[in-house]
Protein backbone atom coordinates (compact mmCIF):
# COMPACT_ATOMS: atom_id res chain seq x y z
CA UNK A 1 -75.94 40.82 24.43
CA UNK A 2 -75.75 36.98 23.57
CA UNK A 3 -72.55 35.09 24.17
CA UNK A 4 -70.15 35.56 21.28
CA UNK A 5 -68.62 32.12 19.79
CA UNK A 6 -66.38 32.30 17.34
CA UNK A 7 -67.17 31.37 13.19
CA UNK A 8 -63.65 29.82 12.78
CA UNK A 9 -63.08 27.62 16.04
CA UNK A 10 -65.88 27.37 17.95
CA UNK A 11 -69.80 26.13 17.78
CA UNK A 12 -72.75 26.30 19.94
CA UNK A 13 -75.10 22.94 20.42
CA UNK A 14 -77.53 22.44 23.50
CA UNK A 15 -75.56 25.43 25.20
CA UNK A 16 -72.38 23.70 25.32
CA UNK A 17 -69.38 25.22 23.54
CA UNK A 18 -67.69 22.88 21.70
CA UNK A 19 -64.44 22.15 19.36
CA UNK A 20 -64.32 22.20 15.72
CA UNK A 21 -63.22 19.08 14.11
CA UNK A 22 -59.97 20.83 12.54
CA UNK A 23 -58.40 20.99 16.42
CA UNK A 24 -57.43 17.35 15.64
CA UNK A 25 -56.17 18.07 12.24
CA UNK A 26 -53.75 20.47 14.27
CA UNK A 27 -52.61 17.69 16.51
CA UNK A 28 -51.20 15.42 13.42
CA UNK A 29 -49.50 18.14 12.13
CA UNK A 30 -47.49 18.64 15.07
CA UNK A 31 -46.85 14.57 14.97
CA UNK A 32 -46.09 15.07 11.63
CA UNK A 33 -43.60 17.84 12.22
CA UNK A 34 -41.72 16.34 14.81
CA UNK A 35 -41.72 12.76 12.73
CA UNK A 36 -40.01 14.95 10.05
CA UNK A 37 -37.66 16.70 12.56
CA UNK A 38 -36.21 13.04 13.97
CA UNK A 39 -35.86 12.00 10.05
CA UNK A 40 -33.78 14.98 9.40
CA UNK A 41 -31.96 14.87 12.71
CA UNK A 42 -31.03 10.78 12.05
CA UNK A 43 -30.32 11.99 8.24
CA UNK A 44 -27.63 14.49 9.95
CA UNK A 45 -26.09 11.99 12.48
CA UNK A 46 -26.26 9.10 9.69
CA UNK A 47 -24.16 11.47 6.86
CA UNK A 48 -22.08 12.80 9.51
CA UNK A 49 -21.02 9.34 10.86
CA UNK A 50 -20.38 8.66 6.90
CA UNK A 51 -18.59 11.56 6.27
CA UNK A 52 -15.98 11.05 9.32
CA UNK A 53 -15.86 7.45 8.65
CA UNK A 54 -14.89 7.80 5.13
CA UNK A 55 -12.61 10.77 6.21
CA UNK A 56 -10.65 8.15 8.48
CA UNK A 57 -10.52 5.62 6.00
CA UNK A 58 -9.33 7.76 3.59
CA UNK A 59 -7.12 9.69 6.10
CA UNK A 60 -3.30 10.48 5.28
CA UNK A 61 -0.94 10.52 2.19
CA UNK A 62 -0.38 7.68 -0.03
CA UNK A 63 1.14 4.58 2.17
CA UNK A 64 2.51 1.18 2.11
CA UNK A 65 2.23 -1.49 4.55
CA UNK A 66 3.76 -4.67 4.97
CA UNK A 67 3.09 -7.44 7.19
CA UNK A 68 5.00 -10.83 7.71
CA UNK A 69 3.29 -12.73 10.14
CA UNK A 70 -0.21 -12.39 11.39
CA UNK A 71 -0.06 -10.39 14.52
CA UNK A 72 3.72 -9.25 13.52
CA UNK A 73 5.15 -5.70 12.95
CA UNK A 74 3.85 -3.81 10.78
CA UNK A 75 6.43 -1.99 8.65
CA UNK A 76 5.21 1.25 6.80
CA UNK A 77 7.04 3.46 3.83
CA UNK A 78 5.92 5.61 1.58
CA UNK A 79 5.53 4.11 -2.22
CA UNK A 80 8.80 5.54 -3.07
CA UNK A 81 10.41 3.77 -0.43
CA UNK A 82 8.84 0.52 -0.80
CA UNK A 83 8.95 0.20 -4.52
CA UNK A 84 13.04 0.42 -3.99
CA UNK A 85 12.65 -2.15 -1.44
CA UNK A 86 10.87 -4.19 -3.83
CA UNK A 87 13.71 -3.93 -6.33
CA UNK A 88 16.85 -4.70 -3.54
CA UNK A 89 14.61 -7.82 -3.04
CA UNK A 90 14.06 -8.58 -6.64
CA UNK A 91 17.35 -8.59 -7.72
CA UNK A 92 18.35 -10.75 -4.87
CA UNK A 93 15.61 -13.22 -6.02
CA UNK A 94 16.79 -13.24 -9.35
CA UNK A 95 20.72 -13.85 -8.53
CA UNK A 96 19.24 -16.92 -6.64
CA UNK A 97 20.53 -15.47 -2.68
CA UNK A 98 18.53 -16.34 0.47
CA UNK A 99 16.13 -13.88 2.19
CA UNK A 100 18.64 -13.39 4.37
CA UNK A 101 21.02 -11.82 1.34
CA UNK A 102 17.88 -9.53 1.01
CA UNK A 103 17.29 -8.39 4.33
CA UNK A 104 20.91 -6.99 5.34
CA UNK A 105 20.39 -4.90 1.54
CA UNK A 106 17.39 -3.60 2.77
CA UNK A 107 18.29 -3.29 6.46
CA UNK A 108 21.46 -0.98 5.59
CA UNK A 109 19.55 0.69 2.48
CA UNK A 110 16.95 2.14 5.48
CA UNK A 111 20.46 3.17 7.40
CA UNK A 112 22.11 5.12 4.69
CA UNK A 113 19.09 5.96 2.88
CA UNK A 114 15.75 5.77 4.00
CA UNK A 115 15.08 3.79 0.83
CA UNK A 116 15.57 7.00 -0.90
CA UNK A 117 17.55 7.31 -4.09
CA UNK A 118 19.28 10.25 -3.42
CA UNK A 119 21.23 12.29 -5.34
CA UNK A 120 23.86 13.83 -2.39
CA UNK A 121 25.00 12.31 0.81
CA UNK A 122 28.70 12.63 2.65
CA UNK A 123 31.33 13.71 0.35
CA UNK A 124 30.36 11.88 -2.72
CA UNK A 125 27.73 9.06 -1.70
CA UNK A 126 24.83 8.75 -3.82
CA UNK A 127 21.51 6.53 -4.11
CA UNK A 128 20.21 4.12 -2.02
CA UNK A 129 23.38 2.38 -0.22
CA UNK A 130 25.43 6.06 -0.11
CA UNK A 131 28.05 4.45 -2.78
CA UNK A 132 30.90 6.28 -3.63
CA UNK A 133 32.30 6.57 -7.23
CA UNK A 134 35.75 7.75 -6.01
CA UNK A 135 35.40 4.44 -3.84
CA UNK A 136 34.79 2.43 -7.22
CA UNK A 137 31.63 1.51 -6.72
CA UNK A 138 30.65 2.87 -10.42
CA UNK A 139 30.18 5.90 -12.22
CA UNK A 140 27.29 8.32 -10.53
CA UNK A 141 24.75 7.50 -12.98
CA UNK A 142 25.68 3.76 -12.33
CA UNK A 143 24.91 4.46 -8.80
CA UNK A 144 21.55 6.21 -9.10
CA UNK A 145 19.91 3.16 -10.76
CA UNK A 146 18.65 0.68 -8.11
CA UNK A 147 19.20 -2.40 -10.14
CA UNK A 148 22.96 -2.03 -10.74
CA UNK A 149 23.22 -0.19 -6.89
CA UNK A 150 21.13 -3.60 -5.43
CA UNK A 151 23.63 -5.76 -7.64
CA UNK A 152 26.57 -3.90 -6.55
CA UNK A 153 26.24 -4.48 -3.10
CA UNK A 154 25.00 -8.46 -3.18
CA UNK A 155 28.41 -8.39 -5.17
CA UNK A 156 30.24 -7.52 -1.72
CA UNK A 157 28.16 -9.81 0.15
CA UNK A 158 28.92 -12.83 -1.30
CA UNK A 159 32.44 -11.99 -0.46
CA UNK A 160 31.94 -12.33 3.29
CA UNK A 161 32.13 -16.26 4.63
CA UNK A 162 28.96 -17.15 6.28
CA UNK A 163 27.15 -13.89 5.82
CA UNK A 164 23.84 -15.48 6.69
CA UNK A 165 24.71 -15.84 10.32
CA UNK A 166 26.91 -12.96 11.16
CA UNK A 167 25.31 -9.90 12.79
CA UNK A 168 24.42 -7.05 10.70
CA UNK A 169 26.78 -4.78 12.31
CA UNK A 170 29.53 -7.11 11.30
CA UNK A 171 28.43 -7.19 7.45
CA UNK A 172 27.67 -3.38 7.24
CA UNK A 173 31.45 -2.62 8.39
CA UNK A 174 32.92 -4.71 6.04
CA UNK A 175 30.87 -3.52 3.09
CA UNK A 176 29.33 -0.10 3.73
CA UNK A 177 32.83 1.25 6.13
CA UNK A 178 30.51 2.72 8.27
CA UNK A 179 31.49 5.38 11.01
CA UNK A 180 28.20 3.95 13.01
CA UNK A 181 27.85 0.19 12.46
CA UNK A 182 26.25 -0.19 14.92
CA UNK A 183 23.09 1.87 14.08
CA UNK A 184 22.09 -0.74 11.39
CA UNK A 185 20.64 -2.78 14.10
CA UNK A 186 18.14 -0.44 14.73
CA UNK A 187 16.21 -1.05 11.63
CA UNK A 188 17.15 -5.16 11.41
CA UNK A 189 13.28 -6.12 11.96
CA UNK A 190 12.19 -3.85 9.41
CA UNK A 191 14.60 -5.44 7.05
CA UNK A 192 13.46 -8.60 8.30
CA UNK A 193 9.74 -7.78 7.56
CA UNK A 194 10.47 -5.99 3.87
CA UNK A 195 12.38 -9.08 2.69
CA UNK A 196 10.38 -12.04 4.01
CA UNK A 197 7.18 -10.19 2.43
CA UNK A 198 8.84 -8.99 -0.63
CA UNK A 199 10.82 -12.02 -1.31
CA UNK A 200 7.30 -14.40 -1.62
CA UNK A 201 8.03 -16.26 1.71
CA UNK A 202 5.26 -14.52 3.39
CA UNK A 203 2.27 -14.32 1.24
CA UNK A 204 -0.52 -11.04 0.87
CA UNK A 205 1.46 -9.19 3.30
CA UNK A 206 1.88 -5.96 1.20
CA UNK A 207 -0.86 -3.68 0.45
CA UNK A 208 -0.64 -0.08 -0.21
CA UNK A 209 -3.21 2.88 -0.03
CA UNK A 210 -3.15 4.84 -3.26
CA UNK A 211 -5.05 7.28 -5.37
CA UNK A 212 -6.52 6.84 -8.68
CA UNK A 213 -4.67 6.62 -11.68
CA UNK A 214 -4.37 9.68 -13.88
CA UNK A 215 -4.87 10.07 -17.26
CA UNK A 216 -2.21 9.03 -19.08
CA UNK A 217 0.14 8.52 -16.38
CA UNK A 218 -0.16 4.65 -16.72
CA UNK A 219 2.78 3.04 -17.84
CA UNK A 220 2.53 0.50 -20.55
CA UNK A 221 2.18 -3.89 -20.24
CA UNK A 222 5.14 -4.11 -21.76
CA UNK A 223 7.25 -1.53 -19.81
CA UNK A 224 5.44 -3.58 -16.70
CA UNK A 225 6.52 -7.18 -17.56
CA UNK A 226 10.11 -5.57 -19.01
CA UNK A 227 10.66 -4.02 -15.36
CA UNK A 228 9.28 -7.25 -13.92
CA UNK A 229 11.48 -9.56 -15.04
CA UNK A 230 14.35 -7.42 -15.23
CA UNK A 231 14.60 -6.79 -11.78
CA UNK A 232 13.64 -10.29 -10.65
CA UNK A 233 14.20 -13.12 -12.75
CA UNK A 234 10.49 -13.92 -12.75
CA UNK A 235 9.37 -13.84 -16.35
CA UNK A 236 6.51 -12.03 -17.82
CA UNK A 237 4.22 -11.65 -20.59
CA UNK A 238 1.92 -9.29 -22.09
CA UNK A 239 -1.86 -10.22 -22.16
CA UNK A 240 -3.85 -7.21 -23.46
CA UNK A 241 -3.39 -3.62 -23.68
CA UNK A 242 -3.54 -3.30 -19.78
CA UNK A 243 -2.78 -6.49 -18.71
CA UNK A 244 0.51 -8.55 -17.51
CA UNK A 245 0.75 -12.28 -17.16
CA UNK A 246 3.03 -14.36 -14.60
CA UNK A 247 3.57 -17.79 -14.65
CA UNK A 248 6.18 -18.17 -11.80
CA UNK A 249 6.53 -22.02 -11.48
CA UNK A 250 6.35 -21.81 -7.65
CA UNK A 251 4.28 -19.97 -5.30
CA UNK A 252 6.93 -18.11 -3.81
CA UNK A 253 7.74 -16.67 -6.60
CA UNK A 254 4.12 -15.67 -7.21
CA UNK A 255 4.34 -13.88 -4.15
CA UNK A 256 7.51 -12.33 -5.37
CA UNK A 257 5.96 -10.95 -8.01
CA UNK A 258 2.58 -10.14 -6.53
CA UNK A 259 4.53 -8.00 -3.93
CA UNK A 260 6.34 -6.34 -6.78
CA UNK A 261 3.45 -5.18 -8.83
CA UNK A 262 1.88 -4.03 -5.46
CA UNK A 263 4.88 -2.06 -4.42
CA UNK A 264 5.30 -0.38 -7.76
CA UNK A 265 1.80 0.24 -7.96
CA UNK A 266 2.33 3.76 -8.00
CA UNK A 267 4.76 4.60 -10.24
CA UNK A 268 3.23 2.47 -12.89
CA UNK A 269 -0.04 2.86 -12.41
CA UNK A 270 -0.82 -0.95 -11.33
CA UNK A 271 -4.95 -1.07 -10.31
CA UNK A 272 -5.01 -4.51 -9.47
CA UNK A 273 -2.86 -7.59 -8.54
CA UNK A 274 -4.60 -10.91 -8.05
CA UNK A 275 -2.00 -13.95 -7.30
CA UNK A 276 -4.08 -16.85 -7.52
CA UNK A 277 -7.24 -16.49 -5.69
CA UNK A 278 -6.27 -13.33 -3.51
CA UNK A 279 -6.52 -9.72 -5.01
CA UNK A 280 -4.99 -6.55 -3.93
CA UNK A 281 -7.25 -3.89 -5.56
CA UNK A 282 -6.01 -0.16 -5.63
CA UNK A 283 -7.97 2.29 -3.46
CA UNK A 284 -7.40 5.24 -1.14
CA UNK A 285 -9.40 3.28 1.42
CA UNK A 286 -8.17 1.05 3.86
CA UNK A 287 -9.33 -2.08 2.17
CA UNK A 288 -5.93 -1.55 0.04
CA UNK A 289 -3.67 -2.10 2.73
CA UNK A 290 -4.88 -5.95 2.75
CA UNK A 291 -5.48 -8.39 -0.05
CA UNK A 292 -9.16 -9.60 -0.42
CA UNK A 293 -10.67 -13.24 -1.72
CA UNK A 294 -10.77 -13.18 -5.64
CA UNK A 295 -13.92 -12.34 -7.75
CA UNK A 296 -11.83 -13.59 -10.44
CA UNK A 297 -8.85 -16.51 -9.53
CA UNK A 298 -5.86 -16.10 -11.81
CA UNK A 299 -5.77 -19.38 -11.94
CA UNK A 300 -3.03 -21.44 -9.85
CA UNK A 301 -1.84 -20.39 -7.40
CA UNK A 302 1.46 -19.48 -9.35
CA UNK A 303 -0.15 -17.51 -11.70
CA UNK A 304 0.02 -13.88 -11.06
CA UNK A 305 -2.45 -11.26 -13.54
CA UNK A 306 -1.23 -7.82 -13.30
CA UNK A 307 -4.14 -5.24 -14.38
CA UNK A 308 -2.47 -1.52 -15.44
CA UNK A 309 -4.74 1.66 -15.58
């Protein structure tokens, strides 16, 4: 019997056995299916070193930061927390006191409070500085608003001779009556931080990491530039449906502002702050815990545009 060669792979020329051209073909497929396999593998690695990156980045609850000096501490509350901040060092701007004035407020409102406005504490103590009504320090409802709690106790302040260069400890007796006065020092650098940064003497050192706005949760440009100016002297106009207007004269007072829209960012539903040609820009990422270079100067660099939903 002759030698059997197969139809599909094989052929027989001059009595040699050889190949059919399609064993080749066979050869780039398996190139081909292993070029594929690396493209899908670096496709994998590639989305997976997204997704984890934009995890971390977008890691966490809803934060503040705030930064004095390049290199300094870096002091971090919630948005509650630092919008009341923002207010103990608004109204100090607007009744003309030092940073100084600003930073024992905010150093004893983290004592007694946490920056919380609470609504029990010993006995009778309410809101941020634990005031007492039966201590005449106003009615309860007097109490629980920031503005007249922050006025309240710059009223005491200004009482005590040389307040600016007494120690904390010594200040807090005389105006909270503290049991512990000496566990305000504990939380002086913080205060030093808040109030340098929220007081416009250090500038772009408050961002804060937030989610989007929701619908209709935005408050309006007027009930912005109201609150604005209310709480710190700086005055305010309205410039469009969603848009606030500061012209603060000085650029410290820019900054005051700037770090007051940023800091109550989320209550109000503030998307962007530029003052002058930096721009804080709302975001859940980490870009929103720094201010960036401005697409779009407002203009001076004492002119502050507040955008609002």
């Amino acid at each position: 019997m002759g030698r059997r060669v197969d139809a599909v792979h094989h052929r027989e020329e001059d009595g040699l056995i050889l190949s059919e051209e399609h064993r080749p073909r066979s050869g780039r497929r398996r190139w081909m299916g292993r070029f594929l396999l690396l493209v899908l593998f670096a496709a994998v690695v590639l989305g997976g070193y997204a997704g984890i990156t934009g995890l971390v980045r977008n890691f966490g609850p809803p934060s503040c930061v705030a930064v004095a000096v390049k290199g300094g501490p870096q002091v971090s509350f919630s948005p509650e927390q630092m919008a009341n901040a923002s207010t103990i060092a608004g109204v100090a701007v607007k009744r003309g006191l030092p940073p100084r004035a600003a930073s024992i407020a905010i150093t004893t409102a983290i004592q007694e409070s946490k920056l919380r406005n609470l609504r029990y504490g010993d006995r009778d103590s309410l809101g941020l500085f634990q005031q007492r009504p039966s201590q005449g320090w106003g009615t309860a409802d007097q109490i629980m608003n920031p503005v007249y709690a922050s006025n309240r106790f710059y009223d005491e302040l200004v009482k005590i001779p040389d307040f600016q260069h007494k120690r904390i400890t010594e200040i807090a007796q005389q105006i909270q009556r503290s049991g512990y006065p000496e566990a305000y020092a504990a939380h002086e650098t913080e205060g030093r931080t808040l109030a340098s940064v929220l007081t416009g003497q250090s500038s772009a050192g408050l961002g804060c990491r937030l989610a989007g706005v929701e619908a209709g949760a935005a408050a309006s440009a007027s009930t912005v530039a109201q609150e604005l100016t209310t709480q710190t002297g700086i005055g305010a106009s309205v410039r469009g449906p969603h848009v606030v207007q500061v012209a603060a004269g000085s650029a410290t007072k820019a900054w005051t502002a700037g770090a007051w829209a940023v800091a109550h960012a989320d209550a109000r539903g503030i998307t962007a702050v530029t003052v002058g040609n930096k721009t804080w820009t709302r975001s859940r990422d980490t870009s929103a815990a720094t201010w960036q270079a401005a697409s779009t100067p407002a203009g001076s660099p004492t002119t502050v545009r507040i955008r609002i939903g």
